[in-house]
C-alpha atoms as a PDB file:
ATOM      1  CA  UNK A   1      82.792 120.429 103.288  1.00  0.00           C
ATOM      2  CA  UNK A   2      85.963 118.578 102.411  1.00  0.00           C
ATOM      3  CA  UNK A   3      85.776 114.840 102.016  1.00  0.00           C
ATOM      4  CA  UNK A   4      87.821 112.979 100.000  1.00  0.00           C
ATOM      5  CA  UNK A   5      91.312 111.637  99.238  1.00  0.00           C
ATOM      6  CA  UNK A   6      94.818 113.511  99.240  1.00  0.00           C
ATOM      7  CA  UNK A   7      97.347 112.316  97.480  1.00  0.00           C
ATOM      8  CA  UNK A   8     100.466 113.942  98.853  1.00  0.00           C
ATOM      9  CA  UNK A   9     104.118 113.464  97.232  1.00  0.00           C
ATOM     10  CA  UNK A  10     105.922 113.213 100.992  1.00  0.00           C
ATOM     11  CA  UNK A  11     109.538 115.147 100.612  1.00  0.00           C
ATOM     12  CA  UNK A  12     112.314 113.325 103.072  1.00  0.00           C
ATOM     13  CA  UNK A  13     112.625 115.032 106.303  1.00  0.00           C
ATOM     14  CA  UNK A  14     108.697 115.147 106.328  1.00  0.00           C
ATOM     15  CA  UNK A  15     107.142 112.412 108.620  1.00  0.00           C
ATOM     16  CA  UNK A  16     103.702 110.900 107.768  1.00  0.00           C
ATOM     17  CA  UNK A  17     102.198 112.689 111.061  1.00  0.00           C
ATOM     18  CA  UNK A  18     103.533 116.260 110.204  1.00  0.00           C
ATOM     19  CA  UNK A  19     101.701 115.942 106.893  1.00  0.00           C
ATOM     20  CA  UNK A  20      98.153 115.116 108.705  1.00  0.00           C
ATOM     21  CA  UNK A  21      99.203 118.357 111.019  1.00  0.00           C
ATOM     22  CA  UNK A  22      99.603 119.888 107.835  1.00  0.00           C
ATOM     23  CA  UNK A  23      96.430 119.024 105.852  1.00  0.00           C
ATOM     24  CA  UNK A  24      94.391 119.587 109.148  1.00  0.00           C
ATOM     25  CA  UNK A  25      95.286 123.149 110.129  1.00  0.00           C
ATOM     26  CA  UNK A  26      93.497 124.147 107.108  1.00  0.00           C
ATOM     27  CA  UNK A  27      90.681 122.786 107.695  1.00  0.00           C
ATOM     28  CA  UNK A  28      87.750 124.100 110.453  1.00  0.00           C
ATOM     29  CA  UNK A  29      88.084 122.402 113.806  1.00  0.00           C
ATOM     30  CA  UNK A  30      87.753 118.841 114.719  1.00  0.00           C
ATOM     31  CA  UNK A  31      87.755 117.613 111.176  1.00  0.00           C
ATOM     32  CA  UNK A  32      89.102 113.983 110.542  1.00  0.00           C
ATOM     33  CA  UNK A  33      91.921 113.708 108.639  1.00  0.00           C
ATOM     34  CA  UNK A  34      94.700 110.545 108.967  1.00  0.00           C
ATOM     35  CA  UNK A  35      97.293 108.957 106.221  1.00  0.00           C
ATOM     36  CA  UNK A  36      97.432 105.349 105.159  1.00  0.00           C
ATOM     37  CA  UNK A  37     100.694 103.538 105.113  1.00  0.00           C
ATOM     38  CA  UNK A  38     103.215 104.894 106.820  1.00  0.00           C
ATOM     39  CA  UNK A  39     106.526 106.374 104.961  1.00  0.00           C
ATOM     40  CA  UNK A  40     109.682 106.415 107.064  1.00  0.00           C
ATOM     41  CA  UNK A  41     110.278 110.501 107.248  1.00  0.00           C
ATOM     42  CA  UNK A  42     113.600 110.102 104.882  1.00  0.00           C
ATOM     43  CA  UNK A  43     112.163 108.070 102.337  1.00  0.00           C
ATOM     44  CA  UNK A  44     109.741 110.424  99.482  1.00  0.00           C
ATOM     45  CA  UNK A  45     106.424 109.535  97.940  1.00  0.00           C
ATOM     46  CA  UNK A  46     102.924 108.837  97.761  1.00  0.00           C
ATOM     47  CA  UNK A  47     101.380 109.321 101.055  1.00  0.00           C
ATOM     48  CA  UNK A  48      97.536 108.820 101.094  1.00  0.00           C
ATOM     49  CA  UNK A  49      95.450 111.158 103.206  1.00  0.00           C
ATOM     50  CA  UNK A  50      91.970 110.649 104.139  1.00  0.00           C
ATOM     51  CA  UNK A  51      89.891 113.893 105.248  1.00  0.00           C
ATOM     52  CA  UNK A  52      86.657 114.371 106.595  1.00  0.00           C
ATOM     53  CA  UNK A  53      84.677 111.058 105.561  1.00  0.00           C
ATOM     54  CA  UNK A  54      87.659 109.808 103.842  1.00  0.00           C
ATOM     55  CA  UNK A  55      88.694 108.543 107.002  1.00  0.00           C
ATOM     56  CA  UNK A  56      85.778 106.426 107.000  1.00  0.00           C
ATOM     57  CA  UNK A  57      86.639 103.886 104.694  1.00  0.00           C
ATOM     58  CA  UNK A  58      90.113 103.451 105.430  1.00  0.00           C
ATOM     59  CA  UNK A  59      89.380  99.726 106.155  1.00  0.00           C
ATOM     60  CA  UNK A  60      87.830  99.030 102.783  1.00  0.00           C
ATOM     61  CA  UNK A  61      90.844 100.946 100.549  1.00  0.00           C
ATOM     62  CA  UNK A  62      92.888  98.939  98.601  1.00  0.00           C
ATOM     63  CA  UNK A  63      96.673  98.889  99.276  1.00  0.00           C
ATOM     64  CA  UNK A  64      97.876  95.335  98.833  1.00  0.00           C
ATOM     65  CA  UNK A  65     100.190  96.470  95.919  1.00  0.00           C
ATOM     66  CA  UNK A  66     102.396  99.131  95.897  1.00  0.00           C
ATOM     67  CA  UNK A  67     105.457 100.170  93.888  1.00  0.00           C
ATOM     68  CA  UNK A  68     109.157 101.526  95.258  1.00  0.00           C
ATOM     69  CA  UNK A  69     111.642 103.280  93.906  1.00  0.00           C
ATOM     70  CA  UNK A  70     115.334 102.674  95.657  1.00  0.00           C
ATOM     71  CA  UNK A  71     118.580 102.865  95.464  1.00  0.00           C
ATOM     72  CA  UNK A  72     120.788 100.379  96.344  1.00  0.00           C
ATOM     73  CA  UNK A  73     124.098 101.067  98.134  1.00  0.00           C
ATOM     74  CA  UNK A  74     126.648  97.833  97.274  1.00  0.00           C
ATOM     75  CA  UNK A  75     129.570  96.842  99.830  1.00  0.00           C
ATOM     76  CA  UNK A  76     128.334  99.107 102.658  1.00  0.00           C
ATOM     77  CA  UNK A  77     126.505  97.829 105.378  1.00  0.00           C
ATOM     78  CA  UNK A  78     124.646 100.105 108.040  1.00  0.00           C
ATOM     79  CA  UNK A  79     123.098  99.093 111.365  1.00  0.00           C
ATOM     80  CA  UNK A  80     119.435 100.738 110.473  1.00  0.00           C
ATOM     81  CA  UNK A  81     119.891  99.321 106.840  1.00  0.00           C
ATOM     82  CA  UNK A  82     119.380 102.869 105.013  1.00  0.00           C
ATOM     83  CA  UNK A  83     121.725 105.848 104.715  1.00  0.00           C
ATOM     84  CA  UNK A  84     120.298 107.069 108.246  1.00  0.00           C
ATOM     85  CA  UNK A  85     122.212 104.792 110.183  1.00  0.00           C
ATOM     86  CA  UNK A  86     126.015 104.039 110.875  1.00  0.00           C
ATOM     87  CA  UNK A  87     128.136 101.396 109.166  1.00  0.00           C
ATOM     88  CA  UNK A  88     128.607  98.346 110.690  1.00  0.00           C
ATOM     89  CA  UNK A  89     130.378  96.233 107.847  1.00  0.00           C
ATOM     90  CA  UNK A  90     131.865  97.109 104.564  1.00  0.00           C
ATOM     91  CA  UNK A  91     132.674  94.339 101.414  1.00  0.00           C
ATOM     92  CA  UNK A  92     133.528  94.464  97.854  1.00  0.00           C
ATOM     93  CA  UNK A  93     131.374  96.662  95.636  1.00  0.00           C
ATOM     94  CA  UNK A  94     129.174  94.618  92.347  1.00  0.00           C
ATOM     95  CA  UNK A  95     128.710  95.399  88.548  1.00  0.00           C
ATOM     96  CA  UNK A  96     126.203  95.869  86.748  1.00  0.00           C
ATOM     97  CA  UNK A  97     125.615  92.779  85.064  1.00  0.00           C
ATOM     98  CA  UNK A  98     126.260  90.969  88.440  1.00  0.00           C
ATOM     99  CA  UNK A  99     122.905  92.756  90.932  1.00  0.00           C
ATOM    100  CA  UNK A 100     121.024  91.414  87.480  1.00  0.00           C
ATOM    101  CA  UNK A 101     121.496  88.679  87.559  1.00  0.00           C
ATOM    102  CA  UNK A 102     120.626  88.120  91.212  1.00  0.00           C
ATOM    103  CA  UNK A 103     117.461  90.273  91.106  1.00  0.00           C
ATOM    104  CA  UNK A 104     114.946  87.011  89.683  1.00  0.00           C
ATOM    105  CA  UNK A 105     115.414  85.028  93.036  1.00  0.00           C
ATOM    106  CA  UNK A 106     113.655  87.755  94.406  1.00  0.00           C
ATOM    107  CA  UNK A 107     110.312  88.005  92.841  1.00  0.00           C
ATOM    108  CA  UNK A 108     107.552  85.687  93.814  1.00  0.00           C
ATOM    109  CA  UNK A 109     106.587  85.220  97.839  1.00  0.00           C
ATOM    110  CA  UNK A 110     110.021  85.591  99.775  1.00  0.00           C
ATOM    111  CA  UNK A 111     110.829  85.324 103.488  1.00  0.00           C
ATOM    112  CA  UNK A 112     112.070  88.598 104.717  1.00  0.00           C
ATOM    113  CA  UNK A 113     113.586  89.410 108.582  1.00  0.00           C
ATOM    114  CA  UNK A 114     112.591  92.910 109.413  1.00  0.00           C
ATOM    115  CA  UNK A 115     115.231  95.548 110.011  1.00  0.00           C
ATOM    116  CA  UNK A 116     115.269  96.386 114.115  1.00  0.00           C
ATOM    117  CA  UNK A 117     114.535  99.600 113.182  1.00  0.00           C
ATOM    118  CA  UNK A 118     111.197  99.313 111.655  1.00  0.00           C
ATOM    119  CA  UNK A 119     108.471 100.408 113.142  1.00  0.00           C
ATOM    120  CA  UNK A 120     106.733  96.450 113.227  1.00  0.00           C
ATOM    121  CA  UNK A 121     105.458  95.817 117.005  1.00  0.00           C
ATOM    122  CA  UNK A 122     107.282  92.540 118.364  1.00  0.00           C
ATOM    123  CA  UNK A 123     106.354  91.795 122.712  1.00  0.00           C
ATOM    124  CA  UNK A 124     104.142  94.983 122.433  1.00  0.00           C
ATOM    125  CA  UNK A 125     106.931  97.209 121.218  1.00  0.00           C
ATOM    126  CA  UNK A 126     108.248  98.927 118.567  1.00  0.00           C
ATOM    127  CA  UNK A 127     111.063  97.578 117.169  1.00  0.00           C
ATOM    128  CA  UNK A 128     113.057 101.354 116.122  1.00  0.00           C
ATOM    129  CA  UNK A 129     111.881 101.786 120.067  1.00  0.00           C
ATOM    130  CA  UNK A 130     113.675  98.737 121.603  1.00  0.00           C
ATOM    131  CA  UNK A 131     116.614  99.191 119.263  1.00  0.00           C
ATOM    132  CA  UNK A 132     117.369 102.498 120.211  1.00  0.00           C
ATOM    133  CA  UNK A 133     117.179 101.675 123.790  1.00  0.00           C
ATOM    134  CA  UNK A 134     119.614  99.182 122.985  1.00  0.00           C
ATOM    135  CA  UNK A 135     117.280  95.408 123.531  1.00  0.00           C
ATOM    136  CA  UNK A 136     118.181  92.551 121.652  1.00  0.00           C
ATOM    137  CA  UNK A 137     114.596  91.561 120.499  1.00  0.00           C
ATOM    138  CA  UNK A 138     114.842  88.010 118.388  1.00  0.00           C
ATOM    139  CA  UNK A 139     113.011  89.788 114.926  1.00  0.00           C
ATOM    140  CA  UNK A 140     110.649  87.054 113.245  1.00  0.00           C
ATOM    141  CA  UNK A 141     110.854  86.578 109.657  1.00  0.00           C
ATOM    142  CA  UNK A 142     107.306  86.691 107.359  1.00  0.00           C
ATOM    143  CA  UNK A 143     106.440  86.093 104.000  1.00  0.00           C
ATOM    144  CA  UNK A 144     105.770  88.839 101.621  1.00  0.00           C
ATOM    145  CA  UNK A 145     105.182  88.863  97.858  1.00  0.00           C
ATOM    146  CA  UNK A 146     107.500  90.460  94.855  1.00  0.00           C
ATOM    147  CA  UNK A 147     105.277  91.174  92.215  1.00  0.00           C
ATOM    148  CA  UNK A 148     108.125  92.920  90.297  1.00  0.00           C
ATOM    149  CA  UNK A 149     111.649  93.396  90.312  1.00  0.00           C
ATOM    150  CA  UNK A 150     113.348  95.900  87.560  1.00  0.00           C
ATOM    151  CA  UNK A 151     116.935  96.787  87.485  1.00  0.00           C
ATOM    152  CA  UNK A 152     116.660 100.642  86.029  1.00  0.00           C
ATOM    153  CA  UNK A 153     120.410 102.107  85.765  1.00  0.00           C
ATOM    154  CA  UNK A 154     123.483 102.741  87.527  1.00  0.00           C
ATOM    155  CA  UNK A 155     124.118 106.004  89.634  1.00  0.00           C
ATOM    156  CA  UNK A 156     127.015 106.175  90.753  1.00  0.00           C
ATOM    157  CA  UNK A 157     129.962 103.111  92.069  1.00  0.00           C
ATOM    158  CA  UNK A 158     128.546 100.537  93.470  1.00  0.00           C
ATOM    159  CA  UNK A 159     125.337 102.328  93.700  1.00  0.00           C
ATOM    160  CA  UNK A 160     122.027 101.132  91.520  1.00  0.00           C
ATOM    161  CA  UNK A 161     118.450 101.999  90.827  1.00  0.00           C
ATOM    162  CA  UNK A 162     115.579  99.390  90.995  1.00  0.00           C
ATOM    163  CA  UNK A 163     111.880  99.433  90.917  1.00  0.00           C
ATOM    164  CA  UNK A 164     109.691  97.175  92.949  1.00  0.00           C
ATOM    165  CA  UNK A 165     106.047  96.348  93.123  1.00  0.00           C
ATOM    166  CA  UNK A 166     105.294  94.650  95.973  1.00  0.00           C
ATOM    167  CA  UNK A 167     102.397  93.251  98.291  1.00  0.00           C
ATOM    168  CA  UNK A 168     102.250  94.777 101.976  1.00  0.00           C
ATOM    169  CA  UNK A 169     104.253  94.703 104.294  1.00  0.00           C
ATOM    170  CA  UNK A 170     107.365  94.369 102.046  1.00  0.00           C
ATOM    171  CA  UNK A 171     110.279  96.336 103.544  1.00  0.00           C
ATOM    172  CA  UNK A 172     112.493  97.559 101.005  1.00  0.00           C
ATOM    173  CA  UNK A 173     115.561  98.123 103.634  1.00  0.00           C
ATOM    174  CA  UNK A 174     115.601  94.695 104.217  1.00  0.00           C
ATOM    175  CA  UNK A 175     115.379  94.071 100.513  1.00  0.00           C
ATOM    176  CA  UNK A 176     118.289  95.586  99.673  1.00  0.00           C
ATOM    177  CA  UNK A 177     120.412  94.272 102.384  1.00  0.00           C
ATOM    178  CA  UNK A 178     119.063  90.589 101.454  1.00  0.00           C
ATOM    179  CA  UNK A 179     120.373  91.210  97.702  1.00  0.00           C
ATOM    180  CA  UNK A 180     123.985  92.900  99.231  1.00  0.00           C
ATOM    181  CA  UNK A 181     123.834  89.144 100.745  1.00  0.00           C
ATOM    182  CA  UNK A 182     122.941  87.232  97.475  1.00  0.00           C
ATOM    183  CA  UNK A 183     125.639  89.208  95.791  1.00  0.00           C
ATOM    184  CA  UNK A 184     128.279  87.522  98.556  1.00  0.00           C
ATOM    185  CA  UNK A 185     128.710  91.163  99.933  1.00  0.00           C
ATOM    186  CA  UNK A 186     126.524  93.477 101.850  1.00  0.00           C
ATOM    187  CA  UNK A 187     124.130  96.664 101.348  1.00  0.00           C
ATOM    188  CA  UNK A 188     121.987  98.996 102.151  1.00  0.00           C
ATOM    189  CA  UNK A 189     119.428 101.080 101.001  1.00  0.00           C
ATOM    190  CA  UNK A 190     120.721 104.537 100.306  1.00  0.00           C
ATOM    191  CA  UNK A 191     117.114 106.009  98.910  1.00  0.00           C
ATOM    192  CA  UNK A 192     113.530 105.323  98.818  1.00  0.00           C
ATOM    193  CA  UNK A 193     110.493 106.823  97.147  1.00  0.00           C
ATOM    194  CA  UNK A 194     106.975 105.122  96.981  1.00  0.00           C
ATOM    195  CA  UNK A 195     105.532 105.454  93.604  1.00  0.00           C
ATOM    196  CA  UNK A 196     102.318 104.288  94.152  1.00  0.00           C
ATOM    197  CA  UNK A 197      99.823 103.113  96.059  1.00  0.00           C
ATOM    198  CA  UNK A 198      96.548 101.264  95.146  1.00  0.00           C
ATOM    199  CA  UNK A 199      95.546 103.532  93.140  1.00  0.00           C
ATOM    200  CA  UNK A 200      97.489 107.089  94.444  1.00  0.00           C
ATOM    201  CA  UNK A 201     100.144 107.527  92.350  1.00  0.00           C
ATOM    202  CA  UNK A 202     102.919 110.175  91.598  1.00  0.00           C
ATOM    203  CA  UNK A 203     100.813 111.149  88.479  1.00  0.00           C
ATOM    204  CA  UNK A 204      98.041 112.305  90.931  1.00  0.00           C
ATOM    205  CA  UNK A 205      99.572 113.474  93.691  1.00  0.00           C
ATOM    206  CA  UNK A 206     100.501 116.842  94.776  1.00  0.00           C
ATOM    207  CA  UNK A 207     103.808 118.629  96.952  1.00  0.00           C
ATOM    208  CA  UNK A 208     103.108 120.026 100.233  1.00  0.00           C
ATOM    209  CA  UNK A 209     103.656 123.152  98.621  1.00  0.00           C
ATOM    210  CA  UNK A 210     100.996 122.588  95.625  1.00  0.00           C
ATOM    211  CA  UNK A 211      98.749 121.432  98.408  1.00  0.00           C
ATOM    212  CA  UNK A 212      98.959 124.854 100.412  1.00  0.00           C
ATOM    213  CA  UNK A 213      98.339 126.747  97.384  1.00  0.00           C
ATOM    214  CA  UNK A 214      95.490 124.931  96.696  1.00  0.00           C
ATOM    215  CA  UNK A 215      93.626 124.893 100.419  1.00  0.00           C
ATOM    216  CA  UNK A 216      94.478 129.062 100.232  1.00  0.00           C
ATOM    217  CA  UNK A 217      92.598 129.137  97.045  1.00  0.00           C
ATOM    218  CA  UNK A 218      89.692 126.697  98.705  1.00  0.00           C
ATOM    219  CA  UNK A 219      90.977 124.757  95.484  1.00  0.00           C
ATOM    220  CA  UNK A 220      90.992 121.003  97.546  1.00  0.00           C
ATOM    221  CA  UNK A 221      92.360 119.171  94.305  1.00  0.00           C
ATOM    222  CA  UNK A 222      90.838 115.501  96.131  1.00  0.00           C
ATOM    223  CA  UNK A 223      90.233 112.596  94.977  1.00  0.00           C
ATOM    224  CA  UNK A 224      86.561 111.646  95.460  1.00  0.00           C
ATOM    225  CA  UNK A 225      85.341 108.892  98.353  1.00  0.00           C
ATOM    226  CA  UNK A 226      85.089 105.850  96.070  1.00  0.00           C
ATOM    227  CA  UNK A 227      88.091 106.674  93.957  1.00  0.00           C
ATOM    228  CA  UNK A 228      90.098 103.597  95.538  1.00  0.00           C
ATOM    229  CA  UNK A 229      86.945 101.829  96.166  1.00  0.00           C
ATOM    230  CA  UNK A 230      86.759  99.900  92.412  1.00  0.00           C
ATOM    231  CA  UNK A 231      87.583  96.419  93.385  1.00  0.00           C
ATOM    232  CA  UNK A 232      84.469  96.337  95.699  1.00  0.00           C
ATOM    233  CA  UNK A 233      81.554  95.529  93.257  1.00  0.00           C
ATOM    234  CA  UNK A 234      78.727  98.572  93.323  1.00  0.00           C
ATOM    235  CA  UNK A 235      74.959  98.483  94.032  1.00  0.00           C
ATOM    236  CA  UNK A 236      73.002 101.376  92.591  1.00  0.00           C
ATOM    237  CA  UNK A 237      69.426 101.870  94.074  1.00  0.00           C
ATOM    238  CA  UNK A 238      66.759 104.129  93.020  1.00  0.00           C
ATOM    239  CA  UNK A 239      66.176 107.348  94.341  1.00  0.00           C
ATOM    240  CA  UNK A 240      62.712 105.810  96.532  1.00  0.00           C
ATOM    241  CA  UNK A 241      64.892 104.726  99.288  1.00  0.00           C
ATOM    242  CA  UNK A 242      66.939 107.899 100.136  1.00  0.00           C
ATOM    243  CA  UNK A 243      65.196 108.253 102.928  1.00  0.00           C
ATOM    244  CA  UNK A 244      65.669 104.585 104.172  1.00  0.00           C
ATOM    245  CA  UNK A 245      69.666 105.331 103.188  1.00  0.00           C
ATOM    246  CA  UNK A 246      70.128 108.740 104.911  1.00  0.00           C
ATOM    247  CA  UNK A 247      68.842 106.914 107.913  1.00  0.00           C
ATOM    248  CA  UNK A 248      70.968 103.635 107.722  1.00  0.00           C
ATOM    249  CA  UNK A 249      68.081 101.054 107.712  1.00  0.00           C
ATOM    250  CA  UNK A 250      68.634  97.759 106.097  1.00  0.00           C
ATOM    251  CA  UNK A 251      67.729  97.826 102.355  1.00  0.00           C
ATOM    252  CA  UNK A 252      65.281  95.064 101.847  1.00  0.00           C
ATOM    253  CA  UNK A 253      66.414  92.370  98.708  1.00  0.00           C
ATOM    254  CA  UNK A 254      63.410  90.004  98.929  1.00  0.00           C
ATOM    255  CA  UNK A 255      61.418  91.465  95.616  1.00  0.00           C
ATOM    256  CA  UNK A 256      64.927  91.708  93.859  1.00  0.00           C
ATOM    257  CA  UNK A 257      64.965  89.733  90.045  1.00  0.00           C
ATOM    258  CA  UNK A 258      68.910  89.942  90.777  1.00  0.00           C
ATOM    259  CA  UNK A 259      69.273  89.443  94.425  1.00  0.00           C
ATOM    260  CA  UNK A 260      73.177  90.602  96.058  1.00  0.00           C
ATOM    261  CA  UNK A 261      75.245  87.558  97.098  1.00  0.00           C
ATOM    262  CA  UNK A 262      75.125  86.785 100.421  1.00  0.00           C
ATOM    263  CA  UNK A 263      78.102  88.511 102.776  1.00  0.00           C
ATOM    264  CA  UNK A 264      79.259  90.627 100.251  1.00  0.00           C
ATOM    265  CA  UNK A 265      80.059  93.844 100.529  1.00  0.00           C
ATOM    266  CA  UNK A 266      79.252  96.643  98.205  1.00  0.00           C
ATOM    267  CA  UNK A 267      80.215 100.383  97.285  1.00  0.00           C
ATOM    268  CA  UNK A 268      76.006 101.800  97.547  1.00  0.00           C
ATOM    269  CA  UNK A 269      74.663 103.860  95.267  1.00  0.00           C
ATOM    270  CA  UNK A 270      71.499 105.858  94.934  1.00  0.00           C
ATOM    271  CA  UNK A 271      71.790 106.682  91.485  1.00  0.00           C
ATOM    272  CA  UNK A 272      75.174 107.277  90.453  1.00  0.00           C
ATOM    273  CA  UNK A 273      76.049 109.208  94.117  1.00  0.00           C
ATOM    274  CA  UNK A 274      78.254 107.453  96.196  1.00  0.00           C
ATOM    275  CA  UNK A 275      76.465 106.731  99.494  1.00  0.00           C
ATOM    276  CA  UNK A 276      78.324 104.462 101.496  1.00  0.00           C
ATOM    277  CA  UNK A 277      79.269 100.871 102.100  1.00  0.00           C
ATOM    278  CA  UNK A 278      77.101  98.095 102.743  1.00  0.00           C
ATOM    279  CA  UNK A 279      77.309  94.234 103.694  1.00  0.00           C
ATOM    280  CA  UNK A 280      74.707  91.407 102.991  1.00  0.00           C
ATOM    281  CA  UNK A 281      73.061  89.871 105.834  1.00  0.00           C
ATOM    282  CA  UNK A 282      70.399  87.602 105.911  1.00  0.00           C
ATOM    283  CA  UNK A 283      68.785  88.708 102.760  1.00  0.00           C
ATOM    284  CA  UNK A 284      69.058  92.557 103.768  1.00  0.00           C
ATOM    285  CA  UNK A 285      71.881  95.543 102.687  1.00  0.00           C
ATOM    286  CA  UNK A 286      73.175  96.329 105.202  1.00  0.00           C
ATOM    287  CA  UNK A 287      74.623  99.752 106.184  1.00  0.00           C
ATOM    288  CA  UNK A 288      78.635  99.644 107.175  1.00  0.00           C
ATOM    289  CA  UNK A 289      79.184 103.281 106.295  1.00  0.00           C
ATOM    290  CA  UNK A 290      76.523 105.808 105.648  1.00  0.00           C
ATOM    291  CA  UNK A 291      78.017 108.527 103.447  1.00  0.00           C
ATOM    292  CA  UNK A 292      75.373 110.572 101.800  1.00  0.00           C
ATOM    293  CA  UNK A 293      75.835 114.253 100.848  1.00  0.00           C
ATOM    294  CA  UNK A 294      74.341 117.021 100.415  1.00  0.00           C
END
């Protein structure tokens, strides 16, 4: 049985759906398998895949921080705010020493307005949706936090590399256009590729093609089920209540010297296999998530 994480390096022109389609024709029917985060299909990067239990714990992963690569387009404005879309306003281009020294009013918790092509729901629809169809939806601003903000080297005119570490919900299109602004001009983002993830990363991620290779070979290269699970605190119990565990019956703390804290929840243990997840209650573990294997 698979069950795990993939950590797939998304190409652009790939959309976050065709690379579940892709992971889950190779696997026996009915298996679970769904990403985390959504990447727009022309930006590249880390896409995290769940399969198979994986997709279990989806709601205890870790992805408040994640880091961006883009590159910022200077004195071009677009109507989607990335390369996809079709000018709307053009300005006077910026040096190098000028997007500098803009780039520190931007880390720290910022106020950011959503492009109208995003895929955000605002009145029960999709903004990208409503857009296209040509309604003017009033987009509401929200705060997000810029861990990060490194200027890396110039590509071209007018054109610049940064790298950004940001908290969720962070859109990087909107970024750039609110720097084009700061810079008394306008901008867009031209490319974008996620660099990490939590913990998925480019360092331990694989192409599509890599991937294939792999699942032909039955070589799953996955990351195992509590992999981004480490900022949950862990319970290990002894082997006597496997039995109690495989059947998802509370785990009584009463007798403990070191009883859990009450409401917490825990990556389980029996031993050192990962079993599952489990919450506090009342004195008791327990069971969220039961995840034992064979």
């Amino acid at each position: 049985m698979k069950d795990g994480f993939l950590c797939l390096l998304k190409p652009p022109g790939m959309t976050s759906s065709d690379a579940v389609v892709m992971v889950r024709k190779k696997l026996p029917k009915g298996y679970k398998v769904g990403h985390m985060g959504t990447l727009d299909p022309e930006a590249a990067g880390v896409l995290p895949i769940g399969i198979g239990k994986g997709t279990r714990l989806f709601d205890y992963v870790s992805d408040k921080q994640k880091g961006y690569r883009a590159e910022i387009c200077v004195g071009v404005a677009t109507d989607t705010q990335d390369a996809t879309g079709k000018v709307i306003a053009t300005g006077k281009g910026c040096s190098e020493e000028e997007i500098k020294a803009v780039l520190p009013r931007f880390i720290g918790e910022i106020t950011q307005r959503p492009s109208m092509y995003s895929a955000i729901k605002v009145e029960g629809k999709r903004l990208y949706e409503a857009a296209r169809a040509g309604e003017e939806i009033e987009v509401p601003t929200r705060q997000v936090t810029i861990f990060d903000l490194r200027y890396v080297e110039q590509t071209g005119e007018n054109r610049f590399l940064l790298d950004i570490d940001c908290g969720r919900g962070t859109y990087i299109r909107s970024l750039c256009a609110d720097i084009g602004e700061a810079l008394g001009t306008c901008a867009h983002m031209a490319f974008l590729c996620r660099t990490y993830s939590g913990v998925f990363s480019i360092e331990n991620s694989v192409t599509p093609e890599e991937f294939l290779a792999q699942a032909e070979n039955e070589d799953w290269n996955l990351l195992p089920l509590d992999a981004p699970l480490s900022h949950i605190p862990a319970l290990h119990l002894g082997q006597g209540l496997e039995k109690a565990i495989r059947n998802g019956n509370p785990i009584h703390t009463a007798n403990w010297k070191k009883r859990p804290e009450e409401g917490q929840i825990y990556r389980m243990y029996l031993g050192e296999k990962f079993v599952g997840m489990g919450e506090t209650e009342n004195g008791d573990i327990k069971f969220r998530c039961v995840l034992m294997q064979d």
